[in-house]
PDB file of N, CA and C in Angstrom:
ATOM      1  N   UNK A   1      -7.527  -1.551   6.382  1.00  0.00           N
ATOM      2  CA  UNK A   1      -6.869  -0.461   7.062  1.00  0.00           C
ATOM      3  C   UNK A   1      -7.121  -0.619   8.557  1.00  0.00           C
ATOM      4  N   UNK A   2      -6.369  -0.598   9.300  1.00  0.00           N
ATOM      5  CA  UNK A   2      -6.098  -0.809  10.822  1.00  0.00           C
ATOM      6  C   UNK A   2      -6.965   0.419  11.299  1.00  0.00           C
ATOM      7  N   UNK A   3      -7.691   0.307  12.418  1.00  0.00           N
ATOM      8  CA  UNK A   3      -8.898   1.162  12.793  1.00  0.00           C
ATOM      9  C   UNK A   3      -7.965   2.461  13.266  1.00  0.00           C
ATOM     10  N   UNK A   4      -6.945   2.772  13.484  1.00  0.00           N
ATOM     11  CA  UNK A   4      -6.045   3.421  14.352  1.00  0.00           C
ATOM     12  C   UNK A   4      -5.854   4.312  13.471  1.00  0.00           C
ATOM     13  N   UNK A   5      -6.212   4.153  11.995  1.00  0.00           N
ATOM     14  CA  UNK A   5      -5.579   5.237  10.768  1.00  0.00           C
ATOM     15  C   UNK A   5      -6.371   5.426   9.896  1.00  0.00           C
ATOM     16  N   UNK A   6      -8.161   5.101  10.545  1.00  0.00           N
ATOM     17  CA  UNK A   6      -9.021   5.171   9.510  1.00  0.00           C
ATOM     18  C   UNK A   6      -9.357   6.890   9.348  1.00  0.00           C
ATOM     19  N   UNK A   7      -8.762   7.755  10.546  1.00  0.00           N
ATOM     20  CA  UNK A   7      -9.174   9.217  10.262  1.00  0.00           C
ATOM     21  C   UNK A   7      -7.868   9.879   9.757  1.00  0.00           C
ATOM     22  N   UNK A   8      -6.618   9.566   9.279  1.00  0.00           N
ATOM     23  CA  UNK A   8      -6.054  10.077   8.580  1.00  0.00           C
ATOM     24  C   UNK A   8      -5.040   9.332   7.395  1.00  0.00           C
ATOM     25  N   UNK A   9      -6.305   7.807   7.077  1.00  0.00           N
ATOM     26  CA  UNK A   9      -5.828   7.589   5.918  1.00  0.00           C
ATOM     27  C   UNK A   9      -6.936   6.359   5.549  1.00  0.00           C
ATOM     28  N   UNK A  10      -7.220   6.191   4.103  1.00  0.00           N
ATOM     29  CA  UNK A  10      -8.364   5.700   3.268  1.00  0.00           C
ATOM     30  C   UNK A  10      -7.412   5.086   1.993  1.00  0.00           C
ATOM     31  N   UNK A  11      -8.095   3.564   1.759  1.00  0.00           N
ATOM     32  CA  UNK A  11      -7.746   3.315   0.239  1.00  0.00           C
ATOM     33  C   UNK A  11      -8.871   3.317  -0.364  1.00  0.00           C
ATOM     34  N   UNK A  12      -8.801   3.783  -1.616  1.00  0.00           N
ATOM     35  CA  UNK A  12     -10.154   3.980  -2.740  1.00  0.00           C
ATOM     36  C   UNK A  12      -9.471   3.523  -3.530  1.00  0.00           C
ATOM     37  N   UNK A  13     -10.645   3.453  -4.293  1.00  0.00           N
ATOM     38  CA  UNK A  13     -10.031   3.742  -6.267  1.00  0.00           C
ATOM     39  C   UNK A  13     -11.204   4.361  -6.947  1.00  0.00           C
ATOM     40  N   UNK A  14     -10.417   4.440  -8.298  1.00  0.00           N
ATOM     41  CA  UNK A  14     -11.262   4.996  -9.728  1.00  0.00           C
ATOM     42  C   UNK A  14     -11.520   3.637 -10.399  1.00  0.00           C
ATOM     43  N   UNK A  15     -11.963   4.204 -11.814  1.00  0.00           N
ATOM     44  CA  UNK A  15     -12.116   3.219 -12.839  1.00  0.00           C
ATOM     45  C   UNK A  15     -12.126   3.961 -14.168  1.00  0.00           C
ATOM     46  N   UNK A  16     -11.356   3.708 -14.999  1.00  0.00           N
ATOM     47  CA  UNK A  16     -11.313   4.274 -16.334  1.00  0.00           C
ATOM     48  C   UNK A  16     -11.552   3.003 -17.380  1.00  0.00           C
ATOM     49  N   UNK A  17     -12.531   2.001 -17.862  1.00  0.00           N
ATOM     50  CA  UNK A  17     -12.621   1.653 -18.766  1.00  0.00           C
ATOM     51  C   UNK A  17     -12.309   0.151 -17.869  1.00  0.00           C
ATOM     52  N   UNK A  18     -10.658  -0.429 -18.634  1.00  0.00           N
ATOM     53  CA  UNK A  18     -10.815  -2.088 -18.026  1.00  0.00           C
ATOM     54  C   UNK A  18      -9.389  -1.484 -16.926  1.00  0.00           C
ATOM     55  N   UNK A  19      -9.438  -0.230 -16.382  1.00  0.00           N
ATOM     56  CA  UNK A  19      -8.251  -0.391 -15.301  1.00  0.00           C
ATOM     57  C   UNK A  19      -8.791   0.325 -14.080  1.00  0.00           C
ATOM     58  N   UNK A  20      -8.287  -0.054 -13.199  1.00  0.00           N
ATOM     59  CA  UNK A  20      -8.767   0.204 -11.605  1.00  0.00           C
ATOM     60  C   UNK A  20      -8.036   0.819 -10.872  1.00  0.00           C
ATOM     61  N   UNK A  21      -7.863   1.740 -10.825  1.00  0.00           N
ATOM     62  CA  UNK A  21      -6.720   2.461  -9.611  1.00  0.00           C
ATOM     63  C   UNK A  21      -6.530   2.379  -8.300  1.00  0.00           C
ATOM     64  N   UNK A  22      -5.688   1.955  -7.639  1.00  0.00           N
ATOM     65  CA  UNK A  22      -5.570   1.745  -5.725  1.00  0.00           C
ATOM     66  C   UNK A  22      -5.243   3.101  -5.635  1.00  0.00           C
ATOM     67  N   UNK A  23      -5.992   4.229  -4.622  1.00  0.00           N
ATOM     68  CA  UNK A  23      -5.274   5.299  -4.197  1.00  0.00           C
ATOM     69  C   UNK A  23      -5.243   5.239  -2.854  1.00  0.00           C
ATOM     70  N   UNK A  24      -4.406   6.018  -2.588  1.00  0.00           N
ATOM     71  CA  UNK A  24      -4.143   6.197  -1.116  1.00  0.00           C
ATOM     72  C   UNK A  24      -4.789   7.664  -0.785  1.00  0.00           C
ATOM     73  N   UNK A  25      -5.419   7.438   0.046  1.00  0.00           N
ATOM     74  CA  UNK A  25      -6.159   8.921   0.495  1.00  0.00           C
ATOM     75  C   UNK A  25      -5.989   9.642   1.964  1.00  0.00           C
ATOM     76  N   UNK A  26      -5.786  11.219   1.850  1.00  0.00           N
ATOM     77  CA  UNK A  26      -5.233  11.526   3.213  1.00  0.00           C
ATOM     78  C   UNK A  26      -5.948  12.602   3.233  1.00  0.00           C
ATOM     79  N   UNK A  27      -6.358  12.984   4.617  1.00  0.00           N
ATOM     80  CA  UNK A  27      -7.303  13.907   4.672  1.00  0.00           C
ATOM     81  C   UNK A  27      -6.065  15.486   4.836  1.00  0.00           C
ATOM     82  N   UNK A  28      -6.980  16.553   4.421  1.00  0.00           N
ATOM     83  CA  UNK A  28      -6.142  17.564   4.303  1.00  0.00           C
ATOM     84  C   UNK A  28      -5.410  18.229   5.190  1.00  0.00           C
ATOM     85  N   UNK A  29      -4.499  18.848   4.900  1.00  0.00           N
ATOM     86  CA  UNK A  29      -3.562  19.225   6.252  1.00  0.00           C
ATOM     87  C   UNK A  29      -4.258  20.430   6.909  1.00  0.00           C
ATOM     88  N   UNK A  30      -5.071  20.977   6.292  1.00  0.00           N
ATOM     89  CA  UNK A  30      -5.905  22.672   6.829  1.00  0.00           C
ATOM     90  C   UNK A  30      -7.430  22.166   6.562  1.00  0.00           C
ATOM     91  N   UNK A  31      -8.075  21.388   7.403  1.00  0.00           N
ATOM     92  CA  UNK A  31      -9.448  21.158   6.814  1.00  0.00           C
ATOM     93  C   UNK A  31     -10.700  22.535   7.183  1.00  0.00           C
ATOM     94  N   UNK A  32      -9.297  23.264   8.033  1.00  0.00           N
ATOM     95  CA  UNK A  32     -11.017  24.696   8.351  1.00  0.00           C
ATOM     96  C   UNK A  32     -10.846  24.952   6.691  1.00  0.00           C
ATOM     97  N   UNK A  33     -10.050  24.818   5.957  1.00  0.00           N
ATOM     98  CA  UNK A  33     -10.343  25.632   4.545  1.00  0.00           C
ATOM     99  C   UNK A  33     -11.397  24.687   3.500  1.00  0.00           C
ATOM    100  N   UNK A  34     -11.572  23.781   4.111  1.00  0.00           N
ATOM    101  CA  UNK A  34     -12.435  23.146   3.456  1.00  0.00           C
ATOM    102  C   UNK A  34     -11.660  22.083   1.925  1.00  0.00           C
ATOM    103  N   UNK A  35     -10.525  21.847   2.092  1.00  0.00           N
ATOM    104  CA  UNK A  35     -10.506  21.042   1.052  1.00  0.00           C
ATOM    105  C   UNK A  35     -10.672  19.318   1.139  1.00  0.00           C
ATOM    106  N   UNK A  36     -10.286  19.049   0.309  1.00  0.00           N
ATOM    107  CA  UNK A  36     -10.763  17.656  -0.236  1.00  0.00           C
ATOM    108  C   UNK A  36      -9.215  16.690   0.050  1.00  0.00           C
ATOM    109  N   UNK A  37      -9.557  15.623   0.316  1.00  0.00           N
ATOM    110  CA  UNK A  37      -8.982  15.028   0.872  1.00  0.00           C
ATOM    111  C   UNK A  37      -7.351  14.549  -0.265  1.00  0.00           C
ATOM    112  N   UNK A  38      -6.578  14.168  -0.343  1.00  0.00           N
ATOM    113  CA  UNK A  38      -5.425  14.428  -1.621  1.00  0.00           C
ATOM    114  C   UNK A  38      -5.675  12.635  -1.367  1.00  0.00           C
ATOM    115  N   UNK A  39      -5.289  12.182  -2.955  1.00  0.00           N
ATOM    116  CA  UNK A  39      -4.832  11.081  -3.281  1.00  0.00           C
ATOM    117  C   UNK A  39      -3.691  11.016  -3.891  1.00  0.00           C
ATOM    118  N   UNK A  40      -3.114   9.930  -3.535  1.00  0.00           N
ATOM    119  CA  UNK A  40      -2.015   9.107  -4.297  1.00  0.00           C
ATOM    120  C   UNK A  40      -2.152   8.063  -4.693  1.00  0.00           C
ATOM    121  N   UNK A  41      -2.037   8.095  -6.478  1.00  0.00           N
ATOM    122  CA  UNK A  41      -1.911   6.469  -6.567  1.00  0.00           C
ATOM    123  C   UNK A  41      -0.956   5.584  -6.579  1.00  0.00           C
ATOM    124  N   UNK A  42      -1.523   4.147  -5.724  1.00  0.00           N
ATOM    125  CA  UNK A  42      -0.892   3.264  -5.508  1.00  0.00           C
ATOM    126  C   UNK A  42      -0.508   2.030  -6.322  1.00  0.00           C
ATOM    127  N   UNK A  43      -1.218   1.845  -7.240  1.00  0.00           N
ATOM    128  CA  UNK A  43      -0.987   0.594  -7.934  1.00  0.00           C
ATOM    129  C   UNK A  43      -2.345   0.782  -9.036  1.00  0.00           C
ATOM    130  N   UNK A  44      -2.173  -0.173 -10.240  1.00  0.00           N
ATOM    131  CA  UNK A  44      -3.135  -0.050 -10.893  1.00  0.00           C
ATOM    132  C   UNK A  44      -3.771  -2.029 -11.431  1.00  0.00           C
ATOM    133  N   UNK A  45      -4.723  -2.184 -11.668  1.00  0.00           N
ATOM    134  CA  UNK A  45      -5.111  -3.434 -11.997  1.00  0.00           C
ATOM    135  C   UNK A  45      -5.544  -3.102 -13.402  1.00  0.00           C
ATOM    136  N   UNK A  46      -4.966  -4.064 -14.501  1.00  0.00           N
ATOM    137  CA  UNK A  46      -5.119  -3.716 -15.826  1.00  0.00           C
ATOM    138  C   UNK A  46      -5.922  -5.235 -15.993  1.00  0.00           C
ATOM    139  N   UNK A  47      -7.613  -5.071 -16.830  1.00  0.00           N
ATOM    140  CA  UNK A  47      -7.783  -6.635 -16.921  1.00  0.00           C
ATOM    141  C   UNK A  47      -7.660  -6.420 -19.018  1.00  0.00           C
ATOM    142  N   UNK A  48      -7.470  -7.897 -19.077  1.00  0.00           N
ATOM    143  CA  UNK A  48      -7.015  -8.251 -20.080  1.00  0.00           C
ATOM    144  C   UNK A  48      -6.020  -7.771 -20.873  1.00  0.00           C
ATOM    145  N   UNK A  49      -4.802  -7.664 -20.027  1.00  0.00           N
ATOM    146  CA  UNK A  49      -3.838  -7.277 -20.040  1.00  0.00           C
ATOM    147  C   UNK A  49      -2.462  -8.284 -19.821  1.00  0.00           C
ATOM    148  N   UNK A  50      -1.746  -9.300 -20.239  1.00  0.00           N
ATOM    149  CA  UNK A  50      -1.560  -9.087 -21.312  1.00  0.00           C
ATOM    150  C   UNK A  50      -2.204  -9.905 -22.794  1.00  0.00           C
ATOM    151  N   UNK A  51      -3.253 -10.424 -22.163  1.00  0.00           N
ATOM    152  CA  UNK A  51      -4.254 -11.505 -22.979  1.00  0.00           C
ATOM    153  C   UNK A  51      -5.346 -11.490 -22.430  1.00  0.00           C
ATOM    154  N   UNK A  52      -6.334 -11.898 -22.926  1.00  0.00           N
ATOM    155  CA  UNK A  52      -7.596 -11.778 -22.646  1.00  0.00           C
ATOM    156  C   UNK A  52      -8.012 -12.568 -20.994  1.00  0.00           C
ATOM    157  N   UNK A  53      -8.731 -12.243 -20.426  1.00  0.00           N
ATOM    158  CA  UNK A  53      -9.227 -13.232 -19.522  1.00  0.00           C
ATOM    159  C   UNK A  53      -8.089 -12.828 -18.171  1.00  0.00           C
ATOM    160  N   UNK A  54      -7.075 -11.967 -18.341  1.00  0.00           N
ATOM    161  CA  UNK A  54      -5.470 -12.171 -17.112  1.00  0.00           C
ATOM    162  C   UNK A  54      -5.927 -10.744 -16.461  1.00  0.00           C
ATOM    163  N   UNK A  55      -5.389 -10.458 -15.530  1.00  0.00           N
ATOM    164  CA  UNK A  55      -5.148  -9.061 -14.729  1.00  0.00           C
ATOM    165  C   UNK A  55      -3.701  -9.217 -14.220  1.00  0.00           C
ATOM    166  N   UNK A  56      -3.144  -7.833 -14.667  1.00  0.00           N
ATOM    167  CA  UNK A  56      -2.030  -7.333 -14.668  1.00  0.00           C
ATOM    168  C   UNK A  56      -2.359  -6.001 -13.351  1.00  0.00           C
ATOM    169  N   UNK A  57      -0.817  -6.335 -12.373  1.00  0.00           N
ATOM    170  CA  UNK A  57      -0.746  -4.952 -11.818  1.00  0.00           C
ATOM    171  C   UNK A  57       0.384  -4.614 -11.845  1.00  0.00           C
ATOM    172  N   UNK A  58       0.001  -3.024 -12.080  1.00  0.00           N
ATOM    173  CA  UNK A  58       0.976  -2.077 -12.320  1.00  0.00           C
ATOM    174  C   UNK A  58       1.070  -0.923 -11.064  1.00  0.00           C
ATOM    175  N   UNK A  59       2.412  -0.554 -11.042  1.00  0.00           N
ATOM    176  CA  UNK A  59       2.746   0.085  -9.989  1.00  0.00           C
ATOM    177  C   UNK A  59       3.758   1.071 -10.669  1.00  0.00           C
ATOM    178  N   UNK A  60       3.437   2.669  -9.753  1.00  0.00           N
ATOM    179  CA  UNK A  60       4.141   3.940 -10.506  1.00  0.00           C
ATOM    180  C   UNK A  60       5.406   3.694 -10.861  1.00  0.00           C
ATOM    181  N   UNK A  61       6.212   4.188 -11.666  1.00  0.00           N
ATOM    182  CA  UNK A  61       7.485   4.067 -12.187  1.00  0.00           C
ATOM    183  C   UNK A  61       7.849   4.922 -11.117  1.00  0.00           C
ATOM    184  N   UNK A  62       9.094   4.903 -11.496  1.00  0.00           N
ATOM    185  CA  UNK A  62       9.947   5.954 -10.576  1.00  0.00           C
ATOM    186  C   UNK A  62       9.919   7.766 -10.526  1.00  0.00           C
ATOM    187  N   UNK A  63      10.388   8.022  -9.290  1.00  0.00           N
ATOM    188  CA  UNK A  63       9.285   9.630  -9.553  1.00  0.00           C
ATOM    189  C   UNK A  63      10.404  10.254 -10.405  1.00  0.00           C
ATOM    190  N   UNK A  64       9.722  10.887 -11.179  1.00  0.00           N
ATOM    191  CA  UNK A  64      10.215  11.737 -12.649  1.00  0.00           C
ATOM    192  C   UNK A  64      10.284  11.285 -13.744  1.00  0.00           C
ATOM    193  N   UNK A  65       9.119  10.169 -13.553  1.00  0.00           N
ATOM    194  CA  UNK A  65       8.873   9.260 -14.789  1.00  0.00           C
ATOM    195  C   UNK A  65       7.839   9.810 -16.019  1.00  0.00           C
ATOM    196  N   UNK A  66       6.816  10.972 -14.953  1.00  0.00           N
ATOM    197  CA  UNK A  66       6.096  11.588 -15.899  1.00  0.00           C
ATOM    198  C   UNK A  66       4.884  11.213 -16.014  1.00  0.00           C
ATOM    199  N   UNK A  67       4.191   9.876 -14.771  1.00  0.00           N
ATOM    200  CA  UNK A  67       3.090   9.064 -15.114  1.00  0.00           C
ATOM    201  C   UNK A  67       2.921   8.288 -15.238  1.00  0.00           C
ATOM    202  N   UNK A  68       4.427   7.523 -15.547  1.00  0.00           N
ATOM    203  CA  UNK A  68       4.568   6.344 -16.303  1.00  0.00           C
ATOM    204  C   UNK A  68       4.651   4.694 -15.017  1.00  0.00           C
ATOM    205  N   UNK A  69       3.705   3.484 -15.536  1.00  0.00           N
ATOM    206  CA  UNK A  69       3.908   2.306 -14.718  1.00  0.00           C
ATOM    207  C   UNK A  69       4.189   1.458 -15.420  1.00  0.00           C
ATOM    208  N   UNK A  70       4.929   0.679 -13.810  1.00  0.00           N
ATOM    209  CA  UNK A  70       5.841  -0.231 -14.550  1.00  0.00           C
ATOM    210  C   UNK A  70       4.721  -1.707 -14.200  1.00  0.00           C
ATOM    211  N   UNK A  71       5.003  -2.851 -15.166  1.00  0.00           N
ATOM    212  CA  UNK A  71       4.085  -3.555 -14.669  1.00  0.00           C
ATOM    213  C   UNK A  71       4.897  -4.778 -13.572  1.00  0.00           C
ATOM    214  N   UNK A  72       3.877  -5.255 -12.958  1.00  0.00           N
ATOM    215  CA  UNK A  72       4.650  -6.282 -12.117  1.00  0.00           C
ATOM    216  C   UNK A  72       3.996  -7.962 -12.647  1.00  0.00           C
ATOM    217  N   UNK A  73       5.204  -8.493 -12.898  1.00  0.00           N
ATOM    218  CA  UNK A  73       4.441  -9.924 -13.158  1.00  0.00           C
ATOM    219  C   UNK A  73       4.787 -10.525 -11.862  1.00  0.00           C
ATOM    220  N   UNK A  74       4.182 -11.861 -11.712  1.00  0.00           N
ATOM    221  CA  UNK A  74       3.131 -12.311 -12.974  1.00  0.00           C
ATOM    222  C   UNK A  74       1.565 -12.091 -13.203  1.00  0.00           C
ATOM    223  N   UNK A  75       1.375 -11.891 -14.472  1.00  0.00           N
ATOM    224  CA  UNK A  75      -0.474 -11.228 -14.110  1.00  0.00           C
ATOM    225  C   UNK A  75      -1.291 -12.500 -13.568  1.00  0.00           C
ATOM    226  N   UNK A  76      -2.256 -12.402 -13.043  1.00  0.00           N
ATOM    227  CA  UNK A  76      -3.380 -13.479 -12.310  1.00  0.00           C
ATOM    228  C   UNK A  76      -4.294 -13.522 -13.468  1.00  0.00           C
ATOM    229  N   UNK A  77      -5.556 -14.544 -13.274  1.00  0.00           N
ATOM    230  CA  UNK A  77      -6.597 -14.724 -13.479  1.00  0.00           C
ATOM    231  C   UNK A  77      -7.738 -14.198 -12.732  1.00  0.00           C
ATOM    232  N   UNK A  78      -7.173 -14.006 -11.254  1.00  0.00           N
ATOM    233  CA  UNK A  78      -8.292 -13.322 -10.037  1.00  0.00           C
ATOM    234  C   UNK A  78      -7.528 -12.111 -10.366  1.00  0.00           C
ATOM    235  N   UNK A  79      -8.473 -10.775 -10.389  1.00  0.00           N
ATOM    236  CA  UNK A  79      -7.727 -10.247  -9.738  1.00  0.00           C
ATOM    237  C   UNK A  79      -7.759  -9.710  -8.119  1.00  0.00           C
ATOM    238  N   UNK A  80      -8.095 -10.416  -7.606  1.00  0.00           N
ATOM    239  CA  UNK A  80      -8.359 -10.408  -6.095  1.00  0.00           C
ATOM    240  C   UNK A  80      -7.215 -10.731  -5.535  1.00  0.00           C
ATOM    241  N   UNK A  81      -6.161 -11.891  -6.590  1.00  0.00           N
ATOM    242  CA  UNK A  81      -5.139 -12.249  -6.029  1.00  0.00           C
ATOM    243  C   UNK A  81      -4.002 -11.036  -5.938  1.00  0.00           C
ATOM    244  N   UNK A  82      -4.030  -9.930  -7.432  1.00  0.00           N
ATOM    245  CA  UNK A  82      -3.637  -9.004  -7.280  1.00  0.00           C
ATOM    246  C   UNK A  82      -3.573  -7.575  -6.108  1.00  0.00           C
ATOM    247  N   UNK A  83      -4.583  -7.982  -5.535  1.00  0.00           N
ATOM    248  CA  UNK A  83      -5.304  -7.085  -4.419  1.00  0.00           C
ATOM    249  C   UNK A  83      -4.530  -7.215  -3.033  1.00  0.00           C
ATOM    250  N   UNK A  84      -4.386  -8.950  -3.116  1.00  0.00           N
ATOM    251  CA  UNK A  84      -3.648  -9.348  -1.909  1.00  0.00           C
ATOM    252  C   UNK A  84      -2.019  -8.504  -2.060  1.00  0.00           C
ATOM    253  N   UNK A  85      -2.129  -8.883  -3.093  1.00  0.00           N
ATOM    254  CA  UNK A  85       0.337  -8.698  -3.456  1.00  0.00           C
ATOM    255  C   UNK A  85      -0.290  -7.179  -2.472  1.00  0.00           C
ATOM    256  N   UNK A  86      -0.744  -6.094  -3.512  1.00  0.00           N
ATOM    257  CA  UNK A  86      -0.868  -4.864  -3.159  1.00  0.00           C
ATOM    258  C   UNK A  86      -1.496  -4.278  -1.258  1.00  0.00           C
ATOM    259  N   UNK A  87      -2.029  -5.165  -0.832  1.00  0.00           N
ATOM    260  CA  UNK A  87      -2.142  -4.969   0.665  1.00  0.00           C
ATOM    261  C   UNK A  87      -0.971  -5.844   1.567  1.00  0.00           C
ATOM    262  N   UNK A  88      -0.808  -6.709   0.639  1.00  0.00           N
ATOM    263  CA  UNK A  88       1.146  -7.044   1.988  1.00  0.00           C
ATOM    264  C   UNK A  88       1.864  -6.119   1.397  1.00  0.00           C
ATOM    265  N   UNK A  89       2.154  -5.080   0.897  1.00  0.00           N
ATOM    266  CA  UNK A  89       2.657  -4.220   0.564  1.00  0.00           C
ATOM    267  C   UNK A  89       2.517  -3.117   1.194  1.00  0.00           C
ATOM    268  N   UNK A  90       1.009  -2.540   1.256  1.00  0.00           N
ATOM    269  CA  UNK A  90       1.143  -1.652   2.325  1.00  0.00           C
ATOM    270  C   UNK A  90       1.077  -1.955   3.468  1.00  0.00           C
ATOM    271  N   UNK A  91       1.096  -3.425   3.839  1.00  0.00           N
ATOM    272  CA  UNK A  91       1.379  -3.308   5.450  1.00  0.00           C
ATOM    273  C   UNK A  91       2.671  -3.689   5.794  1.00  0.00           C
ATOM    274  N   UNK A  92       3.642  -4.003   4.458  1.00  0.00           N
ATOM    275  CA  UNK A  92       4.686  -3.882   4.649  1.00  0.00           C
ATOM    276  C   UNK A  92       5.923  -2.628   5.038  1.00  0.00           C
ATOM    277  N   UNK A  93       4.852  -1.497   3.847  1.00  0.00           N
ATOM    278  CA  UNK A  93       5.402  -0.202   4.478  1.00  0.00           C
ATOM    279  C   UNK A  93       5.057   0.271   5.380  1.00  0.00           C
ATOM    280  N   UNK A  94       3.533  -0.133   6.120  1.00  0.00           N
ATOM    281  CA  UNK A  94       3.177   0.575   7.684  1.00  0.00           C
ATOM    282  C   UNK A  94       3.857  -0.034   8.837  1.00  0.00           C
ATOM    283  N   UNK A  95       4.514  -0.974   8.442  1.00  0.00           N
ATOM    284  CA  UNK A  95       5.168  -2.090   9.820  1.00  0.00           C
ATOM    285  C   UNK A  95       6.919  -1.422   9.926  1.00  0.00           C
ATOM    286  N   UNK A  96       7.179  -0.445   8.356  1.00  0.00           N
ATOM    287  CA  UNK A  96       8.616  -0.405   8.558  1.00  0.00           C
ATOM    288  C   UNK A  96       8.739   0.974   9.228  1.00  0.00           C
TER     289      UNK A  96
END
């Protein structure tokens, strides 16, 4: 993240089991009220997905999908390589 947008924007993630969530994090629009910063997720890393040993990423379906991701091939063996697709991505949308 470019130092210029580290106070009103953060990537994190979760972890539920063998999947990893990219969120996008933004600090709140009223922080005298004290809330917590909102996420969006961005992409997900599924390992051994669709065979043992691969990482698959998945990215939200379309909005009114209900939750639902779509996956993107092709899955890696790193998934670090997956990490890369997903950051020329967002600096593809911060450049447009």
């Amino acid at each position: 993240m470019p130092a210029g947008e580290r106070d009103r924007r953060r990537i994190g993630y979760t972890t539920a089991g063998d999947v990893v969530t990219i969120l996008d994090r933004r600090p709140p629009a009223f922080p005298e009220l004290g809330a917590a910063w909102a996420s969006t997720a961005l992409a997900q890393l599924r390992a051994d997905d669709p065979e043992a040993g691969s990482w698959t990423l998945y990215i939200p379906a379309a909005p009114g999908s209900r939750g639902r991701w779509e996956r993107v091939r092709p899955p890696a063996a790193d998934p670090f390589e997956l990490l890369d697709r997903i950051a020329d991505s967002i600096r593809a949308v911060g450049s447009g």
